[in-house]
N, C-alpha and C. Protein backbone atom coordinates (compact mmCIF):
# COMPACT_ATOMS: atom_id res chain seq x y z
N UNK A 1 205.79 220.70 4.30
CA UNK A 1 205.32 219.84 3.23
C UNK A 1 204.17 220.56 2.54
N UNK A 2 204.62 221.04 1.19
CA UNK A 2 203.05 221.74 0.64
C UNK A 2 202.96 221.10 -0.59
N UNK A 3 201.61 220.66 -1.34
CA UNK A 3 201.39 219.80 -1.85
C UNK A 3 201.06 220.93 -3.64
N UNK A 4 201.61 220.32 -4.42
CA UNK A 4 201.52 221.42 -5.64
C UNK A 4 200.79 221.12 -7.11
N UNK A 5 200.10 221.41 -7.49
CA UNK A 5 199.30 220.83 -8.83
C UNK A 5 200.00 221.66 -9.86
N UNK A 6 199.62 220.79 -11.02
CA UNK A 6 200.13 221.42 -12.20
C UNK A 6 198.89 221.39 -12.93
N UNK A 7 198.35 222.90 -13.71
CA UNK A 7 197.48 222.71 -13.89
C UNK A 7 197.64 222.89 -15.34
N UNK A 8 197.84 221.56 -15.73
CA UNK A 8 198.02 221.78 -17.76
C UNK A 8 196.73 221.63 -18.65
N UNK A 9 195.92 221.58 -17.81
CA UNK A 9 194.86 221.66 -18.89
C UNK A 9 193.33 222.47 -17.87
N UNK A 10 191.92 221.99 -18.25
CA UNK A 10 191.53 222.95 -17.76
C UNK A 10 190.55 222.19 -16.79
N UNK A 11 189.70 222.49 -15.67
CA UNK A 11 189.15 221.64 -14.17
C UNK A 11 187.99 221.98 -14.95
N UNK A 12 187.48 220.87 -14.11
CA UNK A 12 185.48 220.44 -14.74
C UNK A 12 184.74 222.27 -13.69
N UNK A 13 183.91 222.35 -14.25
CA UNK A 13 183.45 223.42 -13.20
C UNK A 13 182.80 223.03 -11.52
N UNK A 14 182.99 224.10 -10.86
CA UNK A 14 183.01 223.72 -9.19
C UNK A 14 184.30 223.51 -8.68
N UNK A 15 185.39 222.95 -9.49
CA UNK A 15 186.29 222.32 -9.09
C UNK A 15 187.30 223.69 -8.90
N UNK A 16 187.38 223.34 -7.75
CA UNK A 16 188.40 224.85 -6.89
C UNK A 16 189.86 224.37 -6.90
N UNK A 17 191.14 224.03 -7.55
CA UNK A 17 192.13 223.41 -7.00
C UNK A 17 193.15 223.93 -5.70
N UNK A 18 192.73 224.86 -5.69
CA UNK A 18 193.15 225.88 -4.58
C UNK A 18 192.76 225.59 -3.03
N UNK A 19 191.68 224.92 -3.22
CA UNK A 19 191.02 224.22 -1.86
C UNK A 19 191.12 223.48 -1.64
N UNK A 20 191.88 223.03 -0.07
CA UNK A 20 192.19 222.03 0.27
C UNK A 20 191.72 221.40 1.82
N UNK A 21 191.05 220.15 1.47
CA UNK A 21 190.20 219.91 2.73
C UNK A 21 191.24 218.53 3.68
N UNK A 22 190.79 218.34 4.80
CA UNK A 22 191.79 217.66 6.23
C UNK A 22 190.55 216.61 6.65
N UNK A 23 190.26 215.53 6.50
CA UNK A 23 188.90 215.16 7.49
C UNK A 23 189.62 213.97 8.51
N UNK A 24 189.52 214.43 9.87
CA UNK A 24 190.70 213.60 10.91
C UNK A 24 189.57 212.09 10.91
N UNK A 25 190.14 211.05 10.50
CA UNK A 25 189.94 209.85 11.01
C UNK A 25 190.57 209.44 12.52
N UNK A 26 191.72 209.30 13.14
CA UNK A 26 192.18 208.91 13.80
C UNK A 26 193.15 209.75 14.63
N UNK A 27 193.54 209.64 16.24
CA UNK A 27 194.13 210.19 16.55
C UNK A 27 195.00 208.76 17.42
N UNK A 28 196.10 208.61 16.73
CA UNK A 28 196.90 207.19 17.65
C UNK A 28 197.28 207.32 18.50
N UNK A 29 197.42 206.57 19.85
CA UNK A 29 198.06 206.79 21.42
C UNK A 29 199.62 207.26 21.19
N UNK A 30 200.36 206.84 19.63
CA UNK A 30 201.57 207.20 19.77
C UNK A 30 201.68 208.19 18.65
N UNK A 31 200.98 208.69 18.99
CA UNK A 31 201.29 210.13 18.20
C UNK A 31 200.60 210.42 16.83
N UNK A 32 200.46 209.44 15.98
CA UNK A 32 200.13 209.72 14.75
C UNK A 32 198.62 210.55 14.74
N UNK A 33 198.46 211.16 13.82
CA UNK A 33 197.02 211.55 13.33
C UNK A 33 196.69 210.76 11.83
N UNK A 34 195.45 210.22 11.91
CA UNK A 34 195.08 209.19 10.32
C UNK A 34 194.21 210.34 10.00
N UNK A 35 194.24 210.06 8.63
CA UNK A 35 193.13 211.92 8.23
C UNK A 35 193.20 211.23 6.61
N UNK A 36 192.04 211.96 6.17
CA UNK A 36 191.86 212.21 4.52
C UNK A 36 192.24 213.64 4.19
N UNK A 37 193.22 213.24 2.61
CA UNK A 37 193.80 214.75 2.28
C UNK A 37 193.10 214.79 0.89
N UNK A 38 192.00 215.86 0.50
CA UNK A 38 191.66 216.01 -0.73
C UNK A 38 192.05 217.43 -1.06
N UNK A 39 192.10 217.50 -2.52
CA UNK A 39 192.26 218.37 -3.31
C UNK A 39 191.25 219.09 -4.81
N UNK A 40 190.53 220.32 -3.66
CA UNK A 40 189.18 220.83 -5.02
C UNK A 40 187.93 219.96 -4.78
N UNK A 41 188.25 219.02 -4.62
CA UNK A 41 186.62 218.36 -3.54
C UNK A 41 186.90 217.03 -2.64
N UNK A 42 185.99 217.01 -1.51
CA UNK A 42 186.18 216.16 -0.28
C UNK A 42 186.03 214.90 -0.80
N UNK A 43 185.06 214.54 -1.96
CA UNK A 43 185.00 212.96 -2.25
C UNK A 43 185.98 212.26 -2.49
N UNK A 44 187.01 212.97 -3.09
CA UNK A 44 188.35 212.20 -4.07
C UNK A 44 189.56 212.77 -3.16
N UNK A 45 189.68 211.24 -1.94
CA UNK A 45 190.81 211.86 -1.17
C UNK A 45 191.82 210.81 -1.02
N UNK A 46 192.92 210.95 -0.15
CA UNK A 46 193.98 210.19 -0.52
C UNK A 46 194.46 209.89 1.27
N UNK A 47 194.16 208.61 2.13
CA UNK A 47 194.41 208.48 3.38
C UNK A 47 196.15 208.64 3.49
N UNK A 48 196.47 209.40 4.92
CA UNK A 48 197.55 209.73 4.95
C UNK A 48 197.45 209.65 6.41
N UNK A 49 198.70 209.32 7.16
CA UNK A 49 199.44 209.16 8.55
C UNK A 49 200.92 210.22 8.37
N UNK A 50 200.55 210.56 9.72
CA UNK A 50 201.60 211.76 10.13
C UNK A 50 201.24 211.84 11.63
N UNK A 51 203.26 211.81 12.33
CA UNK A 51 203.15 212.67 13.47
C UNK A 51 202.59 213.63 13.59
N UNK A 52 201.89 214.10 14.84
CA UNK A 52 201.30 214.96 15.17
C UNK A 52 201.97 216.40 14.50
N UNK A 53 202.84 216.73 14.89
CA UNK A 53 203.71 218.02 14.60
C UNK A 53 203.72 218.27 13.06
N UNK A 54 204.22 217.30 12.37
CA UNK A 54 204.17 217.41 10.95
C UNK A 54 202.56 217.51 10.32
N UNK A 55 201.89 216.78 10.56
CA UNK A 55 200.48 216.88 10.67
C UNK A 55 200.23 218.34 10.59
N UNK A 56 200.37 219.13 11.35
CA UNK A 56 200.06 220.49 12.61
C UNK A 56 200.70 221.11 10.68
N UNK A 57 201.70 220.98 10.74
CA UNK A 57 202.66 222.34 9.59
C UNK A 57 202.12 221.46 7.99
N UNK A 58 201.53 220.50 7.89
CA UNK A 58 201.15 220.02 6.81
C UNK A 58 200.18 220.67 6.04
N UNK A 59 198.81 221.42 7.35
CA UNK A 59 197.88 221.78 7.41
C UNK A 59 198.20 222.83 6.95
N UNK A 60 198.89 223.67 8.00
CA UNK A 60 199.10 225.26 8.17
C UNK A 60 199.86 225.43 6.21
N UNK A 61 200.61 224.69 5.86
CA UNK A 61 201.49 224.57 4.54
C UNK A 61 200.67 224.74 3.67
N UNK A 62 199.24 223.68 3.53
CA UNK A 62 198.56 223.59 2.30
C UNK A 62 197.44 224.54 2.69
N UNK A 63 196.84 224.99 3.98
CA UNK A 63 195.72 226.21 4.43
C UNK A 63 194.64 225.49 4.02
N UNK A 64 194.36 224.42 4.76
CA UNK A 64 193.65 223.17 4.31
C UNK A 64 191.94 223.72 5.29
N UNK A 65 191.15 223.42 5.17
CA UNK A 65 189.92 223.46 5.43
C UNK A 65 189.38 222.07 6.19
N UNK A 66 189.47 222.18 7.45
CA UNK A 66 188.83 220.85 8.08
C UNK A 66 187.39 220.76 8.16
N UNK A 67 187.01 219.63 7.55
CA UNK A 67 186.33 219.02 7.33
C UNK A 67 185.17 218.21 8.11
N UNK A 68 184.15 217.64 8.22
CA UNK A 68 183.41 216.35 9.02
C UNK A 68 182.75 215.77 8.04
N UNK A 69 182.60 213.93 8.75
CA UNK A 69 181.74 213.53 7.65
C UNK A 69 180.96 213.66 7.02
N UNK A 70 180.20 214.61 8.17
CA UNK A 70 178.72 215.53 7.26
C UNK A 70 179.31 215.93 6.17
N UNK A 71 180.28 216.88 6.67
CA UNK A 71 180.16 217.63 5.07
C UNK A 71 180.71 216.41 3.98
N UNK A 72 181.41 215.67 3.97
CA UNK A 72 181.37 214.86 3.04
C UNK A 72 180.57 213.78 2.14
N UNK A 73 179.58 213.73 3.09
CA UNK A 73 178.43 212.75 2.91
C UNK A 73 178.31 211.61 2.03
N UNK A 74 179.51 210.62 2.77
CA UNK A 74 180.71 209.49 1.87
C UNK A 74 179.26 208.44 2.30
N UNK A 75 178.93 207.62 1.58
CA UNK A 75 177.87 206.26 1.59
C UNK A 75 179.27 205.16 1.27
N UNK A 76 179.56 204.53 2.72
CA UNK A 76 180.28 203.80 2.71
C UNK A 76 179.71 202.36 2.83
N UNK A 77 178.45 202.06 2.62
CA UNK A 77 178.20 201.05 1.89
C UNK A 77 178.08 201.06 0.71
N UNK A 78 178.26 201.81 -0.19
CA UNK A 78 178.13 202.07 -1.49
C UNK A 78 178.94 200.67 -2.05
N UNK A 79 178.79 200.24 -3.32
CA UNK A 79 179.87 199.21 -3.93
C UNK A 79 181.00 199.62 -4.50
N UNK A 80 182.28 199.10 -3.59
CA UNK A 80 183.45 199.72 -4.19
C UNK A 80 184.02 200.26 -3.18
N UNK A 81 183.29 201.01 -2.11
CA UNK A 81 183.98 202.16 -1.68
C UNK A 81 184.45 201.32 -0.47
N UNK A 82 185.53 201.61 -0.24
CA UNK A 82 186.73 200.60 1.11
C UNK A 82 187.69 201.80 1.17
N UNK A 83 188.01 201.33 2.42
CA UNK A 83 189.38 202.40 3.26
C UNK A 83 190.28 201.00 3.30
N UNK A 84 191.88 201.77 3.11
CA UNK A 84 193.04 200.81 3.08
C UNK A 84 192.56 200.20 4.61
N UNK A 85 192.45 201.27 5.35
CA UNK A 85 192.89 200.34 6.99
C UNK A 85 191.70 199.26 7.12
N UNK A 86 191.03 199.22 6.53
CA UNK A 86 189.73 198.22 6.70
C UNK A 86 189.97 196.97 5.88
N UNK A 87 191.12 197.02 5.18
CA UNK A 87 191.34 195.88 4.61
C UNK A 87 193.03 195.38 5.47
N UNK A 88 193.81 196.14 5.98
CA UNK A 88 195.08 195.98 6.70
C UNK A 88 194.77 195.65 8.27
N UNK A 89 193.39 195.94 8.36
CA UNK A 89 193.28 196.28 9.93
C UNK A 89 194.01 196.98 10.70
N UNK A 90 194.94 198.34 10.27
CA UNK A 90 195.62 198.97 10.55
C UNK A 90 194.89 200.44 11.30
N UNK A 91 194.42 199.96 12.72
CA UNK A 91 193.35 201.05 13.51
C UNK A 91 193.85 201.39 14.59
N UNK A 92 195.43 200.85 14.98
CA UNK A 92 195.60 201.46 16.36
C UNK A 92 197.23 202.00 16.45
């Protein structure tokens, strides 16, 4: 699975689209891994679930850069900012 941009016009500066960051939220008893997948910067990411294995070649596919919250330094009390599973209760 490798993830592909089209780049028709032109990126704000800093913005790397080539870089791609992994930050693991979750590791499920049945296999899944919960993780944030961004693209060119860690703030603007997109939550994603995957078996372990696919997970594993998802990474290796896009040459993704793992991540920690540090480096993201997300203020999740901020207004606005919510994770799907915090509204699904979808944590195990």
């Amino acid at each position: 699975i490798t993830m592909q941009l089209s780049n028709s016009g032109q990126f704000p500066a800093g913005f790397d689209p080539e870089q791609r960051y992994v930050l693991i939220r979750n590791e499920r008893k049945n296999g899944l891994v919960e993780f944030d997948y961004s693209i060119g910067e860690p703030e603007v990411f997109v939550e994603m679930i995957l078996p372990r294995s696919a997970f594993e070649e998802f990474c290796r596919d896009n040459e993704v850069k793992f991540i920690t919250e540090e480096d993201v330094n997300q203020d999740a009390s901020a207004e606005g900012v919510w994770r799907l599973s915090q509204v699904t209760g979808a944590n195990s």
